[in-house]
Each structure stands twice: as C-alpha cells, then as structure tokens.
Protein backbone atom coordinates (compact mmCIF):
# COMPACT_ATOMS: atom_id res chain seq x y z
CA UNK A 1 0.00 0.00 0.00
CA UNK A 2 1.73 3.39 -1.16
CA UNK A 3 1.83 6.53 1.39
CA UNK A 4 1.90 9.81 -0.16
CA UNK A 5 3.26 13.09 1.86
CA UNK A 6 2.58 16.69 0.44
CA UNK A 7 3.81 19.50 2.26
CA UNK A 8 2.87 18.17 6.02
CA UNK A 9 2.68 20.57 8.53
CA UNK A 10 1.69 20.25 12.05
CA UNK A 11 1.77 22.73 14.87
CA UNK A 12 1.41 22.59 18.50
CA UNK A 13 0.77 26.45 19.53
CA UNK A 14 4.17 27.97 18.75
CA UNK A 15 5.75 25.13 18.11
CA UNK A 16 6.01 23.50 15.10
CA UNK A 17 6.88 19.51 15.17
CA UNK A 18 6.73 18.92 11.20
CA UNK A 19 7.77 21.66 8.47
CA UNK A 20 6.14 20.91 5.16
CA UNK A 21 6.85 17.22 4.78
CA UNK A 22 6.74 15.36 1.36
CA UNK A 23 7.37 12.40 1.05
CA UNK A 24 6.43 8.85 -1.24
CA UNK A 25 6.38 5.40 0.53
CA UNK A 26 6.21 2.71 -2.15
CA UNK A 27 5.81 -0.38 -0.17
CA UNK A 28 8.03 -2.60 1.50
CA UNK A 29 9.59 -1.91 4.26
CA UNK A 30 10.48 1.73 4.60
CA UNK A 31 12.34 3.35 7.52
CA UNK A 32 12.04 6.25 9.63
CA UNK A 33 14.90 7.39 11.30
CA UNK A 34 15.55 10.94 13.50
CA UNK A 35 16.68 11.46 16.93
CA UNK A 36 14.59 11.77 19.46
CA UNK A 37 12.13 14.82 19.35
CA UNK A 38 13.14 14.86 15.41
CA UNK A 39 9.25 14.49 14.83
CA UNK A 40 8.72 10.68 14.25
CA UNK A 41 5.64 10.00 16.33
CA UNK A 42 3.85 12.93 15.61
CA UNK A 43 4.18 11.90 12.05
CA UNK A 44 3.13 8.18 12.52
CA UNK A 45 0.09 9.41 15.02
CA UNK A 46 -1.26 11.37 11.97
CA UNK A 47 -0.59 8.86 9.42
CA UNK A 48 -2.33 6.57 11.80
CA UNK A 49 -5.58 9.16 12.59
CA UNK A 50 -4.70 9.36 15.69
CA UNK A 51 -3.59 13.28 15.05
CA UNK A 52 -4.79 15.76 12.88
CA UNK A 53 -2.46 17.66 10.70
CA UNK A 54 -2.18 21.62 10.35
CA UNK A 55 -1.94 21.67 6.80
CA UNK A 56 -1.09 19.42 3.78
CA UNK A 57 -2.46 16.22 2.16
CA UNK A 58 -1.68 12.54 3.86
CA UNK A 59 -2.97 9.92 1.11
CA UNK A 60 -2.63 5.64 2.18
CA UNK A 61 -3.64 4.00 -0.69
CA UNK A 62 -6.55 5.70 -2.44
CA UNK A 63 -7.33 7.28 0.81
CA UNK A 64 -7.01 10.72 2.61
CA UNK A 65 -6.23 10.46 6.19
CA UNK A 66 -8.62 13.09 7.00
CA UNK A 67 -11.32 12.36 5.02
CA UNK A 68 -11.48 9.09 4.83
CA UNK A 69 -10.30 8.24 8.52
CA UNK A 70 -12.13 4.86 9.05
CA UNK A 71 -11.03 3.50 5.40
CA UNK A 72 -7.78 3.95 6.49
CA UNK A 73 -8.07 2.23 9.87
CA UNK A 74 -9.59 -0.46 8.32
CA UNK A 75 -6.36 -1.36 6.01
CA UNK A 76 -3.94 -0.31 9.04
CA UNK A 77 -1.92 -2.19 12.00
CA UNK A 78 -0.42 0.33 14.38
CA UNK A 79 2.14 -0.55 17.21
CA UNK A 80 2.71 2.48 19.02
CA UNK A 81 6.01 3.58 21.06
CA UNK A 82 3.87 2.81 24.29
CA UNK A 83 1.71 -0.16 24.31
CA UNK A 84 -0.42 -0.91 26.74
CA UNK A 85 -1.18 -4.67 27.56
CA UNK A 86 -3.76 -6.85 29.87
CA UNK A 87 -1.35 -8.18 32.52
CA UNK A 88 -4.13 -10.36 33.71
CA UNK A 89 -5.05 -12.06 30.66
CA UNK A 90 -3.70 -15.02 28.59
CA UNK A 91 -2.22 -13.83 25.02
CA UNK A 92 -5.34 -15.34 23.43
CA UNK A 93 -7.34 -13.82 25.73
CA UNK A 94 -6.24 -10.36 24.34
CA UNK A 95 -5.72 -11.11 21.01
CA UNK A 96 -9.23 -12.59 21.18
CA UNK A 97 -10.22 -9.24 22.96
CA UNK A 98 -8.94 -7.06 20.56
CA UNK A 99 -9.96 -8.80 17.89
CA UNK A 100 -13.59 -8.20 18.93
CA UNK A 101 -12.99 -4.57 18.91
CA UNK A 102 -11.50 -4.60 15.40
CA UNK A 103 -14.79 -6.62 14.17
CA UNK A 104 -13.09 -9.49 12.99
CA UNK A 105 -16.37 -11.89 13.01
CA UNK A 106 -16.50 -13.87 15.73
CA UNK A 107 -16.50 -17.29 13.62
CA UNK A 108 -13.58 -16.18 12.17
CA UNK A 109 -11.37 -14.54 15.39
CA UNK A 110 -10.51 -17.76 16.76
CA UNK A 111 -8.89 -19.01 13.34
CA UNK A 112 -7.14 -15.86 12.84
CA UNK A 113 -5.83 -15.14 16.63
CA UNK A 114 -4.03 -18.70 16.32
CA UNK A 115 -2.74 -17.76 13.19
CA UNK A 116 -1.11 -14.51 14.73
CA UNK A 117 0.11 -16.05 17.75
CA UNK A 118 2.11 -18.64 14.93
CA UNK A 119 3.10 -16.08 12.80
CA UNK A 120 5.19 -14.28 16.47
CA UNK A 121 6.22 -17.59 16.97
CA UNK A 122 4.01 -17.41 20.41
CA UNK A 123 1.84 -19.99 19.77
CA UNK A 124 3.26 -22.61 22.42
CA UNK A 125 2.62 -19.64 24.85
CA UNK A 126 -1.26 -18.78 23.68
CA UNK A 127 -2.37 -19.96 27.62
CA UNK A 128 0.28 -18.19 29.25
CA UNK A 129 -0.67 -14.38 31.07
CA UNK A 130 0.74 -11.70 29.56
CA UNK A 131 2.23 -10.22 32.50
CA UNK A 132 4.63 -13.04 32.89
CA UNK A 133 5.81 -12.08 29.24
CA UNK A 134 8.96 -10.57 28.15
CA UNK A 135 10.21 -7.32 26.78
CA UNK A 136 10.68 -9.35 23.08
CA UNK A 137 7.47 -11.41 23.65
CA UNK A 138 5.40 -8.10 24.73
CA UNK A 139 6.85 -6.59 21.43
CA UNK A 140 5.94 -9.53 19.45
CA UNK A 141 2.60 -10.01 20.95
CA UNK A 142 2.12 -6.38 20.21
CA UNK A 143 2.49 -6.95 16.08
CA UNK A 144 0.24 -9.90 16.78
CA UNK A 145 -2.76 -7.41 17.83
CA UNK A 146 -1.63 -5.30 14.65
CA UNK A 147 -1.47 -7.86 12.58
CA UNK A 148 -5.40 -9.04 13.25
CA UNK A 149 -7.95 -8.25 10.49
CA UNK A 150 -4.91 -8.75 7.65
CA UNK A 151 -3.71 -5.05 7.53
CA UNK A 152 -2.52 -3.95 4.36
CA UNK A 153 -0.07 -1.47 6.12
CA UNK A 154 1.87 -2.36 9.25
CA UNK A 155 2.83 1.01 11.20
CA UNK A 156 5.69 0.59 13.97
CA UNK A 157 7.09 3.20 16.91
CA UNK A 158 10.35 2.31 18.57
CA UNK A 159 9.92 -1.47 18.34
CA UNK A 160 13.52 -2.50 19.58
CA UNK A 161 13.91 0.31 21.89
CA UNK A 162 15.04 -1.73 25.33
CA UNK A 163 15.32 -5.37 23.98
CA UNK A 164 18.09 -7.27 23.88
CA UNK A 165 20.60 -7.62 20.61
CA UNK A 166 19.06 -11.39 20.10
CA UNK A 167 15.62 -10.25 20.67
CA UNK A 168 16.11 -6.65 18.41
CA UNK A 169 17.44 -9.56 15.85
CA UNK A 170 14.66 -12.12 15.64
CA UNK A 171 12.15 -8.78 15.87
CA UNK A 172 13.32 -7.38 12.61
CA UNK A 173 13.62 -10.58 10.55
CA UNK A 174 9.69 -10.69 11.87
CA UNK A 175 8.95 -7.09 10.10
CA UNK A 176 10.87 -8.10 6.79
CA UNK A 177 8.85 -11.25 6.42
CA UNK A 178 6.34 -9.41 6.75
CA UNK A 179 6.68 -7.05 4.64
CA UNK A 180 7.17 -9.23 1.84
CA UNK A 181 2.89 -8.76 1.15
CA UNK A 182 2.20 -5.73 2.92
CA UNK A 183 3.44 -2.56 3.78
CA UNK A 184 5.39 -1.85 6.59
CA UNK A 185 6.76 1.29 8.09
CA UNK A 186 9.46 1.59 10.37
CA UNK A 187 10.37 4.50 12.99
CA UNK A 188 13.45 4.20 14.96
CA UNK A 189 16.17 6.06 16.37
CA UNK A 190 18.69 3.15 15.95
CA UNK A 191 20.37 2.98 12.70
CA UNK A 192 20.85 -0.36 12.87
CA UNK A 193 17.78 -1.75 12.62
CA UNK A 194 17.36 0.26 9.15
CA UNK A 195 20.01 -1.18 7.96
CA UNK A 196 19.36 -4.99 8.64
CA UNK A 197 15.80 -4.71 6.83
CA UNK A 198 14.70 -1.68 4.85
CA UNK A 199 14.91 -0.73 1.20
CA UNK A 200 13.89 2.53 1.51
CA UNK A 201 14.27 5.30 4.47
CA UNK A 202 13.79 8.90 5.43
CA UNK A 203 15.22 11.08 7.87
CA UNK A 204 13.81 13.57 9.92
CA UNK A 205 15.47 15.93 12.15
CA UNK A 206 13.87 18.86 13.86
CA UNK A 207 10.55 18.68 12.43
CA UNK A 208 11.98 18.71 8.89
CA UNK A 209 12.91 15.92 6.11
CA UNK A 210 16.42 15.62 5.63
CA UNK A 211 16.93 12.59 3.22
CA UNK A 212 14.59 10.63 1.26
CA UNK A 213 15.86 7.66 -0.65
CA UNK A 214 17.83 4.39 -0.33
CA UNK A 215 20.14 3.18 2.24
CA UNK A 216 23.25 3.31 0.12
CA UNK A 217 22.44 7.03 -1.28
CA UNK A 218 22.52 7.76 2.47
CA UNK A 219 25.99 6.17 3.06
CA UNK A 220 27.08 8.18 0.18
CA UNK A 221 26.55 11.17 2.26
CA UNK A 222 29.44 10.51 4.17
CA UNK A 223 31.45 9.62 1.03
CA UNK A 224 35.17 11.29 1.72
CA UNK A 225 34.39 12.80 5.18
CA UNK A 226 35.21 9.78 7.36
CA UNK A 227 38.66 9.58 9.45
CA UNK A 228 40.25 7.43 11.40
CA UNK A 229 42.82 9.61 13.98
CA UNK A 230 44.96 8.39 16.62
CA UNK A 231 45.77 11.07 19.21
CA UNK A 232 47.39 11.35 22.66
CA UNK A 233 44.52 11.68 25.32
CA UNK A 234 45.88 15.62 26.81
CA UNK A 235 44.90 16.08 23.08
CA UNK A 236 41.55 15.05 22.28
CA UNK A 237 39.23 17.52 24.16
CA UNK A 238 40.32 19.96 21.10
CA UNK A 239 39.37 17.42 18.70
CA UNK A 240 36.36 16.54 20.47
CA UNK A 241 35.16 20.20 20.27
CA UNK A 242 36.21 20.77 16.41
CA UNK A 243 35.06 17.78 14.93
CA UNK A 244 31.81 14.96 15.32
CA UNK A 245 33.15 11.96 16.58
CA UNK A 246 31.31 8.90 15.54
CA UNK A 247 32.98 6.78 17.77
CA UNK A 248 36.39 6.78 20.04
CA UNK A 249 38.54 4.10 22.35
CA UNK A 250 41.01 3.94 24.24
CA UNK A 251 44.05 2.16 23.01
CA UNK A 252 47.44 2.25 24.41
CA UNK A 253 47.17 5.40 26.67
CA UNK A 254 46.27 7.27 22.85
CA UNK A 255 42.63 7.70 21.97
CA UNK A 256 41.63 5.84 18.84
CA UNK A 257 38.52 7.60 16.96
CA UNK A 258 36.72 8.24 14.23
CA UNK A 259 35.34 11.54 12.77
CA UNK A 260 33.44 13.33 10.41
CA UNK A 261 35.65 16.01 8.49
CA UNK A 262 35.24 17.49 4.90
CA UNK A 263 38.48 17.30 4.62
CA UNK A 264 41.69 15.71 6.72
CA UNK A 265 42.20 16.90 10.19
CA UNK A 266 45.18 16.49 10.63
CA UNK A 267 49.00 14.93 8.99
CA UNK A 268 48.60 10.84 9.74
CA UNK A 269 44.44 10.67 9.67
CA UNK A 270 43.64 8.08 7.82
CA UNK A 271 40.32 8.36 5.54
CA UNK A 272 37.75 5.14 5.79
CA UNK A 273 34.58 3.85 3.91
CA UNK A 274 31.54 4.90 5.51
CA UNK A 275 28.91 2.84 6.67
CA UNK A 276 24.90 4.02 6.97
CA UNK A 277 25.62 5.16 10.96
CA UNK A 278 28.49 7.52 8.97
CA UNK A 279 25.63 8.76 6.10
CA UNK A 280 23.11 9.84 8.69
CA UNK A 281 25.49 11.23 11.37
CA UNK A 282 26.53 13.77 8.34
CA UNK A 283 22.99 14.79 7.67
CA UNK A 284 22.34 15.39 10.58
CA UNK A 285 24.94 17.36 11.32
CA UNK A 286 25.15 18.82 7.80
CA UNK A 287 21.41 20.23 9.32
CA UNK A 288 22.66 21.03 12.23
CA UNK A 289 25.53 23.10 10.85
CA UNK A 290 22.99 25.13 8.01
CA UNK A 291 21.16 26.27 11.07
CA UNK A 292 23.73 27.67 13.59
CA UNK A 293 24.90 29.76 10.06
CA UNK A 294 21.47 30.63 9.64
CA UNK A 295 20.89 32.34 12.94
CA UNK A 296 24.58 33.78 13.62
C-alpha cells in the first residue's frame, strides 16, 4: 500500500513539530529514522488518525487520512512507542479481545488469533498471562494485535527500543517477512535496525525531512568525510570540540577515533569507507551546521 506526503505541517501552539513534509512510501519496508524529538511519532500518530495535521495532504492508498479516517483504519496495524497490555489475561485472551474490537467476526477470530500467535512464533505460549511475558514477547505479541484483520499497512514506533541484541534480531527478521505482502513502516532512532531490513528510508530531524531515498544514497553522504585519527589523550578535548566523533577508544594510553571532516584533520588521519551510521550522522549534522549559520 503506497503513502503519499505533500507539504505536512503540524503545529502545537508555537511550536512547530513537522515543516512541510513530502514524502512517497512505495511499499516494503520503509524506515524512519531521526533522533529523538526529530518528529517521528507525531508523524506516525497522523498517518495513523490518531492526530490531525495543520496543513497538507496525507494519502494511504486511495485514501485521505482526514477524510477518509475509518477507510484507512480499516487497512492499518499500528504498534505504538507505548503499548499498553492486559497483565491479567492469557495472550489469546487479548488477542481474542482485541480482535472483537477490530470486528473481525467472531467465527472467524478464533482461526485468525491462532494464526497470529504462529506467525510471532508465540503460539506454544497462547495460555500463558501476559504479564509473565517478556520485553521481546510483549513486542511480538504487540504486532500480533496489529497484525489481526490482515492489515494492508503495518505502522511501527520504537519497536527494539530496550530489547536485547538477540531479541532486536529475531524482531526485525519478523517485520521483513512481513513485509514481503504488505506494507510496513518503520520509525526508529537506531540505525541499525534500518540497515538490517529496509529498502527505503527517510530522515527527519527537527521537524523537517532531511533525506529521502535508499540506504546506500545515504551512506554516500558521508562519502570522503570519514577519518580514522589516533591522538594522545591531553589532546583530544580539542578534537572533540572541532570535529563529530562517531565513535572513540582507548588504546594504548592514545585515543583511537573516528570523525566526520570534509576534509583531513590532521598529517597521519587516515580516511575510511563509511557505513549508513556515517551517512546519517553527516545529515544530521550537515542540518545542524545550516542552522547555527542561519541564525549567527
């Protein structure tokens, strides 16, 4: 199911969370990425309903968000950041629950709730109360509930955010096998879950889009303005100040780093390929950068 953006805008009073958005979703998976506060959730919330845009157009398949509102719930599975969950009940039990609200037919709920449960791999645990559940099977009994009534677009907040590497791991091969039929729409703050499954992405940063297009356009970002540097320790509080680090260690009583720099930094830095961490650091600090100019 294709999502199309035209010039978004939503305020809150004064403040402005997104700046005249655009932006086409073609299906697949398709990643949102932005640091916190960038924006992300206030985007998904309208995409979802949930939030009503200032201005602009927000079109899921042949539908408009706004005027069409139930249409679109009716095609949509939403996971948001914060999920809330029946501590008391068995997985079925909920999935059965919220099944009933969605108006999956009753002769039908039973069929499809076991299918969801299978799908999680949570089957083996349909009997067992959610509250005894954890963080990874919370998260996956969460895309159960979204997937119920066969959504044609799959909309998730933060899904790895506080599970473990081997649970982050089995929770993303979930998304990309499902997104093999559907749509599915992926906001994060961690690059590396973009980069394990999605064939698209977009960036947001400050309420604005800063990159729209395919993981390796983004790592060309950083193309030529990625340096490895080995200083003494008394010495890297200047570097520190006068350059991004992406990432530093100690080694050897010297401070092993790397940076972002359009050009060398210094005699002995060595210049390294950039990986899709590098491409979206340098947006975002590329943005970053255009504003402090733009105000001095």
């Amino acid at each position: 199911m294709k999502i199309s953006i035209h010039q978004l805008t939503k305020n809150y009073r004064k403040f402005r969370a997104l700046d005249s958005i655009s932006l086409h979703i073609p299906g697949g998976m398709f990643g949102l990425l932005g640091p916190n506060g960038a924006g992300k959730t206030t985007l998904l919330r309208i995409l979802t309903t949930l939030l009503a845009p200032t201005s602009g157009q927000v079109r899921i398949g042949e539908f408009d968000v706004v005027q069409n509102p139930r249409a679109v719930r009716e095609r949509l599975g939403y996971l948001p950041q914060d999920f809330g969950f029946y501590r008391n009940l068995t997985a079925f039990e909920m999935l059965d629950y919220i099944g009933a609200m969605k108006n999956v037919p009753a002769r039908l709920r039973k069929d499809q709730v076991l299918k969801t449960l299978t799908e999680v791999n949570l089957l083996e645990e349909a009997r067992r109360k959610v509250g005894t559940f954890s963080g990874g099977m919370r998260q996956r009994l969460g895309i159960a509930q979204a997937l119920l009534g066969n959504p044609e677009l799959i909309v998730v907040d933060e899904p790895t955010a506080g599970l473990d590497p081997e649970e982050r791991i089995r929770f993303r091969n979930l998304l990309s096998r499902l997104a093999q039929d559907r749509t599915v729409l992926l906001s994060t703050h961690i690059v590396a879950d973009i980069e394990a499954s999605c064939i698209g992405l977009a960036v947001l940063n400050q309420g604005k889009l800063v990159f729209s297009g395919t993981p390796e356009v983004l790592i060309d970002q950083a193309k030529g303005a990625v340096w490895q540097v080995d200083v003494p320790v008394d010495a890297w509080p200047k570097l520190e100040v006068k350059y991004p680090v992406l990432s530093s260690r100690m080694l050897n009583r010297h401070i092993q780093a790397r940076l972002l720099a359009s050009h060398s930094p210094f005699t002995g830095a060595q210049p390294i390929e950039p990986g899709l961490e590098d491409g979206y650091m340098a947006v975002i600090k590329s943005t970053l950068v255009q504003k402090e100019i733009h105000y001095e």
